[in-house]
Protein backbone atom coordinates (compact mmCIF):
# COMPACT_ATOMS: atom_id res chain seq x y z
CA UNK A 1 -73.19 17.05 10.62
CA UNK A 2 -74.79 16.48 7.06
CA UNK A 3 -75.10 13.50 4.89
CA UNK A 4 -75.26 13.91 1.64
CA UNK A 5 -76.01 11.61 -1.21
CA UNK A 6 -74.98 10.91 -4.63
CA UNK A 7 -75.62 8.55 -7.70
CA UNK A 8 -79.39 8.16 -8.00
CA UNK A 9 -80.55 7.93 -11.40
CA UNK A 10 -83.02 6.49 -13.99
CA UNK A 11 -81.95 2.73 -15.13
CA UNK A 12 -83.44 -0.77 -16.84
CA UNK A 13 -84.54 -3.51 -15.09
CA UNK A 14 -81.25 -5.65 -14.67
CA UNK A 15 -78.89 -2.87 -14.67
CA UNK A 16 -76.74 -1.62 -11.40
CA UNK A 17 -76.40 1.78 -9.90
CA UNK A 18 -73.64 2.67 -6.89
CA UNK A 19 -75.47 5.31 -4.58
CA UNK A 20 -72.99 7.04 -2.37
CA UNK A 21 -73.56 8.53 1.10
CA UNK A 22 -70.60 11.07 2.40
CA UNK A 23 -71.05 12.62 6.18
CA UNK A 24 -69.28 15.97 6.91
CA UNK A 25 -68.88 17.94 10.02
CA UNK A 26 -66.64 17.83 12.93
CA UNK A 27 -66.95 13.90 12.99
CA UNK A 28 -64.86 11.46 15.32
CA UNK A 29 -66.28 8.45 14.93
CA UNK A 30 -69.54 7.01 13.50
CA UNK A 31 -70.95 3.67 14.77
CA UNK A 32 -73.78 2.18 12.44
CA UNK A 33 -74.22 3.15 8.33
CA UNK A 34 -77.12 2.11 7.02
CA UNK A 35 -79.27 2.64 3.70
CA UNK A 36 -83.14 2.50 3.93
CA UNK A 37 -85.76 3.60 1.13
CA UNK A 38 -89.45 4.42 0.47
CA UNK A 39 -91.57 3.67 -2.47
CA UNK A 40 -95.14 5.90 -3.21
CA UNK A 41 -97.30 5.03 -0.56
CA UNK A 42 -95.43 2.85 1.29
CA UNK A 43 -93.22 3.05 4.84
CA UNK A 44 -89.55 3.17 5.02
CA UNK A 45 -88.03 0.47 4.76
CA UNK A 46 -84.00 -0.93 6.03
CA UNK A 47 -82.30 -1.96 3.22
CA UNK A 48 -78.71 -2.92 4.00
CA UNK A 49 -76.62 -1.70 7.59
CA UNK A 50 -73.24 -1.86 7.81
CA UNK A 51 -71.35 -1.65 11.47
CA UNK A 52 -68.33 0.27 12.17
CA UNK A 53 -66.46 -3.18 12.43
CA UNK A 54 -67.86 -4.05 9.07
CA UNK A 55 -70.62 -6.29 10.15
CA UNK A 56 -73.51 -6.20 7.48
CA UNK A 57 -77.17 -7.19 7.16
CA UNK A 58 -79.51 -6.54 4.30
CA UNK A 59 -83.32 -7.10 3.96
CA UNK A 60 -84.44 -10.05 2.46
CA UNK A 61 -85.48 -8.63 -0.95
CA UNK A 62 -82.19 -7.01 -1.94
CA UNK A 63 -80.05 -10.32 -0.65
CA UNK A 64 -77.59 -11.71 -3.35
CA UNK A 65 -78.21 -8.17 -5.52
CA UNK A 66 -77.00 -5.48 -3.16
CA UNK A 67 -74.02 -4.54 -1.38
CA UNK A 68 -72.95 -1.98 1.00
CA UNK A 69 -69.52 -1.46 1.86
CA UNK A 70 -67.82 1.54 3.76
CA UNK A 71 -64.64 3.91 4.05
CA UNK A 72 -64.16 4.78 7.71
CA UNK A 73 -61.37 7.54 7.11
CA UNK A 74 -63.54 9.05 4.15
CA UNK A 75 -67.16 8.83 6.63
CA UNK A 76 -68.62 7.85 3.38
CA UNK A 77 -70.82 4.11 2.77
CA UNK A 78 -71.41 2.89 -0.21
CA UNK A 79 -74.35 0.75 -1.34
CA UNK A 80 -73.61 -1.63 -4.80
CA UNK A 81 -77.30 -2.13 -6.25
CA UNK A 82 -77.03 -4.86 -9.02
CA UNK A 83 -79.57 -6.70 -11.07
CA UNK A 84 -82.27 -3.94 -10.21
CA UNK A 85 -85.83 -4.49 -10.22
CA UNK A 86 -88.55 -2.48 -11.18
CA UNK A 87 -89.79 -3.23 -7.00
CA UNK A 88 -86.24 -1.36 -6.37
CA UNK A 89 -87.96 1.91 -7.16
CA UNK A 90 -88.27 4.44 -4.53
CA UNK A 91 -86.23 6.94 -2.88
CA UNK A 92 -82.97 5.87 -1.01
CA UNK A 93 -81.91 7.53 2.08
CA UNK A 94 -78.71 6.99 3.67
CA UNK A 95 -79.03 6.80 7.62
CA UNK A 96 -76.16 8.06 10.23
CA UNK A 97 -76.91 6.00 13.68
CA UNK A 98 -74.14 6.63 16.81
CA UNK A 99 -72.36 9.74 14.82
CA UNK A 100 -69.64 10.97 17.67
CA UNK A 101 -68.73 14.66 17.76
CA UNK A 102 -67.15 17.09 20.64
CA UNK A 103 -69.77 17.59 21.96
CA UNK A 104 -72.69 15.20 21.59
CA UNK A 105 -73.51 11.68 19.82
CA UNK A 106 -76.57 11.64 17.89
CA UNK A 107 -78.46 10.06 14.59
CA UNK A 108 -78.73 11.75 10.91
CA UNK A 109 -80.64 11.17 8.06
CA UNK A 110 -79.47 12.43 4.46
CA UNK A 111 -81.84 14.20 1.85
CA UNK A 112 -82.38 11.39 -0.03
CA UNK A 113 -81.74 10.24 -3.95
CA UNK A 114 -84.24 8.93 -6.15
CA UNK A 115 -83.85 5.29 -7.56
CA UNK A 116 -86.26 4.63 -10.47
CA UNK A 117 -85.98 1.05 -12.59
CA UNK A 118 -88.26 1.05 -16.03
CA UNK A 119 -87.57 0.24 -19.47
């Protein structure tokens, strides 16, 4: 199983990026998406979760900006990052929790996609 992410990027304060997280393998069923990120010199940190029944949750600081949303027959989440802040800055990793193959059921992290918000 890998995860694999997409649409990091450079962008001004108040803009939006869409970062996209596709998992690939010999998947039946995944259980919990989530996004989580890390800024220089400081833990990783949850951002938004999503369940597989759609159930979401987002930290505090991103509430009202962000959004994560996700496409079950794809194995791809999505995470919606609007009015972005210069505190938004760090790298963004997508997280795989529950992932259900043939023969085991395990977590995954992808490789991670650098955010970075400056004018």
């Amino acid at each position: 199983v890998q995860l694999v992410e997409s649409g990091g990027g450079l962008v001004q304060p108040g803009g939006s990026l869409r970062l996209s997280c596709v998992a690939s393998g010999s998947i039946f069923a995944i259980n919990g998406l989530g996004w989580h990120r890390q800024a220089p010199g400081k833990q990783r940190e949850l951002v938004a979760h999503i369940t597989s029944g759609g159930s979401t949750n987002y930290a505090d600081s991103v509430k009202g900006r962000f959004t994560i949303s996700r496409d079950n027959a794809k194995n791809t989440v999505y995470l919606q990052m609007n009015s972005l802040k210069p505190e938004d800055t760090a790298v963004y990793y997508c997280n795989a929790k529950g992932v259900i193959t043939k023969t085991s059921m395990s977590d995954y992290w992808g490789q991670g996609t650098q955010v970075t918000v400056s004018s």
